[in-house]
N, C-alpha and C. Protein backbone atom coordinates (compact mmCIF):
# COMPACT_ATOMS: atom_id res chain seq x y z
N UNK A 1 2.94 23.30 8.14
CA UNK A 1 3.94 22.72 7.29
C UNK A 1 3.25 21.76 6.33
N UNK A 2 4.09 22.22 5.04
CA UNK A 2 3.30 20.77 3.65
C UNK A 2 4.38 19.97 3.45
N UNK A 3 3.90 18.61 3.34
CA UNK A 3 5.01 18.03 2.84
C UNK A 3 4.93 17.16 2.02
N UNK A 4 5.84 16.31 0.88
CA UNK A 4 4.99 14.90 0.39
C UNK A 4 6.42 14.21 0.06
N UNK A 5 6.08 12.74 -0.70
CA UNK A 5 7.30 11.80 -0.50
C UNK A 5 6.77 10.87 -1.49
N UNK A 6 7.80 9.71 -1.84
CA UNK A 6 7.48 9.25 -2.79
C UNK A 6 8.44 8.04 -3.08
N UNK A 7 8.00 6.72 -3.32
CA UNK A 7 9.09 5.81 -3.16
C UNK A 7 8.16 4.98 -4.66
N UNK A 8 9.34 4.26 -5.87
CA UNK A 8 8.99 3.11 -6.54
C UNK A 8 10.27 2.45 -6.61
N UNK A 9 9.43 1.27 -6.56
CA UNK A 9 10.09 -0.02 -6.19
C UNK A 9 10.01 -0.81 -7.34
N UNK A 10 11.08 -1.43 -7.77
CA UNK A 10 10.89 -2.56 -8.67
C UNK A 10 11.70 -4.09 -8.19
N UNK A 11 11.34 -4.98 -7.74
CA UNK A 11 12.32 -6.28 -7.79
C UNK A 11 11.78 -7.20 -8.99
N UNK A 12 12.72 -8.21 -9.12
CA UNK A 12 12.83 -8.60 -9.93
C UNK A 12 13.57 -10.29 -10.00
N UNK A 13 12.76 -11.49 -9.43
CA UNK A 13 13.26 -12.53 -8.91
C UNK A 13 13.83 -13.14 -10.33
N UNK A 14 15.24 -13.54 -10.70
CA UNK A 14 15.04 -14.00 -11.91
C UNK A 14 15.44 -15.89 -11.60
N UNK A 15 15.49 -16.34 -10.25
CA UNK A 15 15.47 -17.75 -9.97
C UNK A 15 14.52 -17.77 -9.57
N UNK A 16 13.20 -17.97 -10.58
CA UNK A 16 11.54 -18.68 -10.07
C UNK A 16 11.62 -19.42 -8.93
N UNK A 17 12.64 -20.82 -8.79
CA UNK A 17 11.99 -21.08 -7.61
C UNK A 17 12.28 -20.61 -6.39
N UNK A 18 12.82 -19.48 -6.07
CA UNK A 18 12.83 -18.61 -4.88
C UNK A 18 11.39 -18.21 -4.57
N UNK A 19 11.00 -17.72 -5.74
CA UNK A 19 9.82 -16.93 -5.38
C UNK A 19 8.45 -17.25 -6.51
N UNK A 20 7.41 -16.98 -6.64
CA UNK A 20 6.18 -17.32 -7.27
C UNK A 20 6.09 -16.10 -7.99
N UNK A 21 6.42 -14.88 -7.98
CA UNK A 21 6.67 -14.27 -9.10
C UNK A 21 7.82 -14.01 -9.89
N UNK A 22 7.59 -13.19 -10.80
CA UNK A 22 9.25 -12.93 -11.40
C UNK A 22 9.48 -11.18 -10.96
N UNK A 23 8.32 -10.59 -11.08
CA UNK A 23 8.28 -9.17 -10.73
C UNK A 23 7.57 -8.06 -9.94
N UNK A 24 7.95 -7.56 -8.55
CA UNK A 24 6.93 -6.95 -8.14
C UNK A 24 7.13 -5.91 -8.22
N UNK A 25 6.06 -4.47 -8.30
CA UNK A 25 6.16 -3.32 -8.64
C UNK A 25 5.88 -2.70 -7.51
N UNK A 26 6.29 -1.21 -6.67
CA UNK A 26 5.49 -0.94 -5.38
C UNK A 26 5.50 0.72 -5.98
N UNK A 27 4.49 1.33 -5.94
CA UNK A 27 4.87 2.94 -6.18
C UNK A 27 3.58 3.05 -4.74
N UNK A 28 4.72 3.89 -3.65
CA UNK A 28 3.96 5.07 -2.43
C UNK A 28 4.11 6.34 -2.53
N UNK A 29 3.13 6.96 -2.25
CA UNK A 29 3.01 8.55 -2.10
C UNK A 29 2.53 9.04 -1.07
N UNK A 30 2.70 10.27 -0.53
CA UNK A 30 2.54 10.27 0.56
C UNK A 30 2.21 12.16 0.95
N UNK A 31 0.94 12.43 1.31
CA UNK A 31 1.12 13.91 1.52
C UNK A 31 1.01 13.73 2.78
N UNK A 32 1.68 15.40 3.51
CA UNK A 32 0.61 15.67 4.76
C UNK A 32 0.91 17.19 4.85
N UNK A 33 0.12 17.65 6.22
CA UNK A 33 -0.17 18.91 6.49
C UNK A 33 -0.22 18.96 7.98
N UNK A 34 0.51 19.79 8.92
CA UNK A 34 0.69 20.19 10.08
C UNK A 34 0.81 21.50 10.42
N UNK A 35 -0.44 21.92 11.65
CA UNK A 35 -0.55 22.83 11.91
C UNK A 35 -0.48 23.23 13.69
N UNK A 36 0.88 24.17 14.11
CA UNK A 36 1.00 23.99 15.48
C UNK A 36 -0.06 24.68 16.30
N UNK A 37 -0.51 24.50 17.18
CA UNK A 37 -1.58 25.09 17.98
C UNK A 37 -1.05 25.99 19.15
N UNK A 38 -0.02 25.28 19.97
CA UNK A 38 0.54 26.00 20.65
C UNK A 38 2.00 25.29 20.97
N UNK A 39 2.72 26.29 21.83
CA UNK A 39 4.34 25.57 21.70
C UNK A 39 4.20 23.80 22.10
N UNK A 40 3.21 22.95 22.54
CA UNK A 40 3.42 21.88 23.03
C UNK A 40 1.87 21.11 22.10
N UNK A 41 1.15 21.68 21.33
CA UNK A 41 -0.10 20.97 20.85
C UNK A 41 0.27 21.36 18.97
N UNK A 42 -0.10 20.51 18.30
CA UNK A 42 -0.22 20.03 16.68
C UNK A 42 -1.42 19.15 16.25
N UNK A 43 -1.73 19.73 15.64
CA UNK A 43 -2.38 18.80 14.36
C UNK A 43 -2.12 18.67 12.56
N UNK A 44 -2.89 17.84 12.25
CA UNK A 44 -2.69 17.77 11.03
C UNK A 44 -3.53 16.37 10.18
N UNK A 45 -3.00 16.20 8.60
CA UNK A 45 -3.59 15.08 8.58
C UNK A 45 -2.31 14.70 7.24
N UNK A 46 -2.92 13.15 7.03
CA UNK A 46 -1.77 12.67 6.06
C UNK A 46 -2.64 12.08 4.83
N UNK A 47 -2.39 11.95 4.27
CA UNK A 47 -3.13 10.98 2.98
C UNK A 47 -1.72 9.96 2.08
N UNK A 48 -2.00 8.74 2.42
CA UNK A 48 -0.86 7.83 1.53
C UNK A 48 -1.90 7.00 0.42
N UNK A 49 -0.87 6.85 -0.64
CA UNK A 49 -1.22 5.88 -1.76
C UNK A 49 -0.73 4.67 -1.70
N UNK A 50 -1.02 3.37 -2.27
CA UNK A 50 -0.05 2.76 -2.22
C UNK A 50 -0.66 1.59 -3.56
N UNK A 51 0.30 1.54 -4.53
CA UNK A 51 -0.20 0.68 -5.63
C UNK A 51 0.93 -0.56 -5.56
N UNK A 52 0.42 -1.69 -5.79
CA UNK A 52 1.47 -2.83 -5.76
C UNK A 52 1.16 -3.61 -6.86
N UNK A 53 1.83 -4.30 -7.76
CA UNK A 53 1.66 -5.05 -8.51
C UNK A 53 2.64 -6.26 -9.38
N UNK A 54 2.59 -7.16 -9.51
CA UNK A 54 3.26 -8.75 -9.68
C UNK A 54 2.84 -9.25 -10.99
N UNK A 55 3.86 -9.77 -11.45
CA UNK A 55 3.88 -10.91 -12.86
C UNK A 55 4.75 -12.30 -12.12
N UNK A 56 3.67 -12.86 -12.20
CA UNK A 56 3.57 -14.47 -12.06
C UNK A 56 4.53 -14.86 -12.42
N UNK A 57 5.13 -15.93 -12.43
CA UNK A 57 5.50 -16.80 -13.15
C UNK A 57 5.89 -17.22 -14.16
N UNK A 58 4.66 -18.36 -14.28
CA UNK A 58 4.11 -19.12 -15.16
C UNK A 58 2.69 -18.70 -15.84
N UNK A 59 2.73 -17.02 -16.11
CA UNK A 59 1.58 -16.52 -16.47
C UNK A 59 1.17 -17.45 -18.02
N UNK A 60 2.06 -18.03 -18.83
CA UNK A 60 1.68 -18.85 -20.31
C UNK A 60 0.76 -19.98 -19.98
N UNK A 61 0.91 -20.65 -19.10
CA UNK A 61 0.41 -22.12 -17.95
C UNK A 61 -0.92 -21.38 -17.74
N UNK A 62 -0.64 -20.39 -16.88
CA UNK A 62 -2.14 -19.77 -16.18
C UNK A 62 -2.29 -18.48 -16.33
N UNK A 63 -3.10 -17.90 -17.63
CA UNK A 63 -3.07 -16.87 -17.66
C UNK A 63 -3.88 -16.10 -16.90
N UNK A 64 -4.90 -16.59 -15.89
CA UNK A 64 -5.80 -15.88 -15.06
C UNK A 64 -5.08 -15.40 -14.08
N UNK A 65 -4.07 -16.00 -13.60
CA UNK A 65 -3.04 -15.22 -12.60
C UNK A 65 -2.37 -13.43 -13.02
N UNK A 66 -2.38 -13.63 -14.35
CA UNK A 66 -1.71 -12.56 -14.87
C UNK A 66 -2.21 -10.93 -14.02
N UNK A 67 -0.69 -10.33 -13.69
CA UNK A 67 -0.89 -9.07 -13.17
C UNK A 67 -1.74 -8.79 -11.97
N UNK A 68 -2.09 -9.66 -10.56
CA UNK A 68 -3.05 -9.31 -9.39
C UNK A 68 -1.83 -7.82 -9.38
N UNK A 69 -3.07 -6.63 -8.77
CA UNK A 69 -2.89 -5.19 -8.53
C UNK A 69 -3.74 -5.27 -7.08
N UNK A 70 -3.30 -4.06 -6.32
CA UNK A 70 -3.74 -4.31 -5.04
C UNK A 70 -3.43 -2.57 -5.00
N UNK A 71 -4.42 -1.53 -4.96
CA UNK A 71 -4.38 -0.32 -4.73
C UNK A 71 -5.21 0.05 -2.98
N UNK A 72 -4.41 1.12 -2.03
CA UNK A 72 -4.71 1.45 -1.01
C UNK A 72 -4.74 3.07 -1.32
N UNK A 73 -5.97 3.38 -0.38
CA UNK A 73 -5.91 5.00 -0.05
C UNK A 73 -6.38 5.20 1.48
N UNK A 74 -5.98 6.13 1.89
CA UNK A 74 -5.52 6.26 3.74
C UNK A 74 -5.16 7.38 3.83
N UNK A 75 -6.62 7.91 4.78
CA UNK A 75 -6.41 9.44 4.97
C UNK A 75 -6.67 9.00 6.26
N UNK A 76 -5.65 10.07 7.33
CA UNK A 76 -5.78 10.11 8.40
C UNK A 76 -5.47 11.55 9.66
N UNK A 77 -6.16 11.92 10.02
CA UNK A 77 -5.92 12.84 10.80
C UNK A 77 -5.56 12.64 12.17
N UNK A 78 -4.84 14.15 12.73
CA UNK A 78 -3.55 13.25 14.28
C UNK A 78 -3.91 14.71 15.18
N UNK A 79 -3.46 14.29 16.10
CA UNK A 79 -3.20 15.08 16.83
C UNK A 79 -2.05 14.55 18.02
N UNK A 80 -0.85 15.82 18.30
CA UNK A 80 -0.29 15.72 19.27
C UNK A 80 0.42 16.31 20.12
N UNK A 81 0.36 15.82 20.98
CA UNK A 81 1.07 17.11 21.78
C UNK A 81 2.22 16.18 23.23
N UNK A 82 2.81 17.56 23.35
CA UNK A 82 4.29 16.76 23.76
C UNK A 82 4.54 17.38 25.47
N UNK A 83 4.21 16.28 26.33
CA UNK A 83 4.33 16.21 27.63
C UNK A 83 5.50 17.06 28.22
N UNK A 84 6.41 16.66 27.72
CA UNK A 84 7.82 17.28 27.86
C UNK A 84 8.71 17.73 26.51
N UNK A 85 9.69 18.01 26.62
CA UNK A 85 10.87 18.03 25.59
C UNK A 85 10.84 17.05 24.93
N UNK A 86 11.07 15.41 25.36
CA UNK A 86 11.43 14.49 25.26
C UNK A 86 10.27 13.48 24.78
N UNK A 87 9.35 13.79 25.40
CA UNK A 87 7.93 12.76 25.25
C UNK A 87 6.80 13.64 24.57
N UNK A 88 6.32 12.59 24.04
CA UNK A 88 4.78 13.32 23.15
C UNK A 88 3.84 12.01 23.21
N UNK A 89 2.61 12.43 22.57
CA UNK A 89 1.54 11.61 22.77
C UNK A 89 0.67 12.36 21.45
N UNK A 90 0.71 10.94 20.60
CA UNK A 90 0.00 11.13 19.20
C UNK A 90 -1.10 10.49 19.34
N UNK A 91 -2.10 10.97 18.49
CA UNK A 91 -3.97 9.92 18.75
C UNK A 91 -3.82 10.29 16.95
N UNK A 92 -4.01 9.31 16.19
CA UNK A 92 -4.97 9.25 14.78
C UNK A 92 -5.47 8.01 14.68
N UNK A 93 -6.45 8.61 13.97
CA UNK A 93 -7.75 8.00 13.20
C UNK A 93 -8.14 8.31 11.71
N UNK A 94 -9.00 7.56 10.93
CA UNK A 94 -9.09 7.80 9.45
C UNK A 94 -9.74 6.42 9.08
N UNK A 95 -9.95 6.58 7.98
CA UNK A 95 -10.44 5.72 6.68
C UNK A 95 -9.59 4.73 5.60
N UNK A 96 -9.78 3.73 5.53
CA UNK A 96 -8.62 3.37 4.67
C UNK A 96 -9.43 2.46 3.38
N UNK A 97 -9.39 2.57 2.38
CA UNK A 97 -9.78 1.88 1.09
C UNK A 97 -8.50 0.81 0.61
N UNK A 98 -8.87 -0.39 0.33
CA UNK A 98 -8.23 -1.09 -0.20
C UNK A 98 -9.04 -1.50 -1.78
N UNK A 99 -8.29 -1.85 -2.94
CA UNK A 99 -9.40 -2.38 -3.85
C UNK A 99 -8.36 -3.72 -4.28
N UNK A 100 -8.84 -4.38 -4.65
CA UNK A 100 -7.70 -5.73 -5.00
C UNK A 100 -8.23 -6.43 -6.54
N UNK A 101 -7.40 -6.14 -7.69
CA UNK A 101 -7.92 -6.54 -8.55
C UNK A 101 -7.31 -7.97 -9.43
N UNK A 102 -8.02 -9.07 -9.84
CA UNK A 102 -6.99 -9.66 -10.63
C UNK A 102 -7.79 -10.26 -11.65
N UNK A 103 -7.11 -10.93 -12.50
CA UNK A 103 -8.21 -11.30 -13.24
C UNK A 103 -9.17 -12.51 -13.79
N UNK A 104 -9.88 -12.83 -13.84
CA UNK A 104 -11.08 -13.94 -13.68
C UNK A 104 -10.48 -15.44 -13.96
N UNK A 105 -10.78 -16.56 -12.69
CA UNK A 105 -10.05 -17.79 -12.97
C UNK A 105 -10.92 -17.85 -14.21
N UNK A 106 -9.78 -19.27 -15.22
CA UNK A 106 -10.58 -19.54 -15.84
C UNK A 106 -11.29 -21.09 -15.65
N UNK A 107 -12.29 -21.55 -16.01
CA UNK A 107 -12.82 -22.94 -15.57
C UNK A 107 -11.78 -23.99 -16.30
N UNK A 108 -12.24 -24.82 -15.00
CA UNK A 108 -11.30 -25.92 -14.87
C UNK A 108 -12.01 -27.60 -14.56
N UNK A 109 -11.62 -28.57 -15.40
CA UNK A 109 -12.30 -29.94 -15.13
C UNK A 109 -11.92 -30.24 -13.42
N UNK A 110 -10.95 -29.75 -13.06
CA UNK A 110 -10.95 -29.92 -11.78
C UNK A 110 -12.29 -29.43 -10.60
N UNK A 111 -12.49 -28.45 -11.02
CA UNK A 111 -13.47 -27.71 -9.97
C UNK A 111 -15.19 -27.49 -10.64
N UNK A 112 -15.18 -28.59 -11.56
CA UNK A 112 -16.87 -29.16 -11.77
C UNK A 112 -17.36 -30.20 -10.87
N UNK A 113 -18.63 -30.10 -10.61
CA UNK A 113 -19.27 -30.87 -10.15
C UNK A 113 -19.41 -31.95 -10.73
N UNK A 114 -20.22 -33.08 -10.13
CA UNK A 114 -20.12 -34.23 -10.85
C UNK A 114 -21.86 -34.43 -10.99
């Protein structure tokens, strides 16, 4: 069996002081693939995306805050098989990449040496 899925998200705080941003973005994706072995054994594997991303604030104040992005990739392969009708027993394992990007403070009289 193939399958895939797919969720975007937008909120949107418009009383700042609830929250430290004004906007977060979420887009997930999601494949997988399952293959039965026998009436009680399966495998397969999955691969998810996951991109997230935020507007500050007070990005005019601090523009180095502007836009942190935070991208994930996660492949994982399973196996399982089902004791009974009722019960099963899943094992996965995999790899997961995170990258986290934002962009460069800028210098500040605060954080010089003396």
């Amino acid at each position: 069996m193939i399958g895939a899925s797919g969720i975007v998200t937008e909120n949107n705080y418009p009383n700042t002081a609830e929250a430290p941003v004004s906007t977060i973005r979420i887009r997930w994706r999601l494949g997988f693939y399952t293959r039965r072995l026998s009436s009680s054994q399966y495998i397969g594997g999955t691969y998810q995306y996951l991109r997230s991303q935020s507007d500050p604030v007070n990005v005019q104040a601090n523009p180095a805050t502007a836009q942190p992005e935070v991208q994930t990739h996660t492949l994982l392969a399973f196996y399982t098989i089902y004791l009974n009708p009722t019960l099963s027993l899943s094992l996965s394992s995999g790899p997961q990449h995170t990258d986290a990007t934002q962009a460069p403070r800028l210098p500040s009289a605060r954080g010089r040496p003396l």
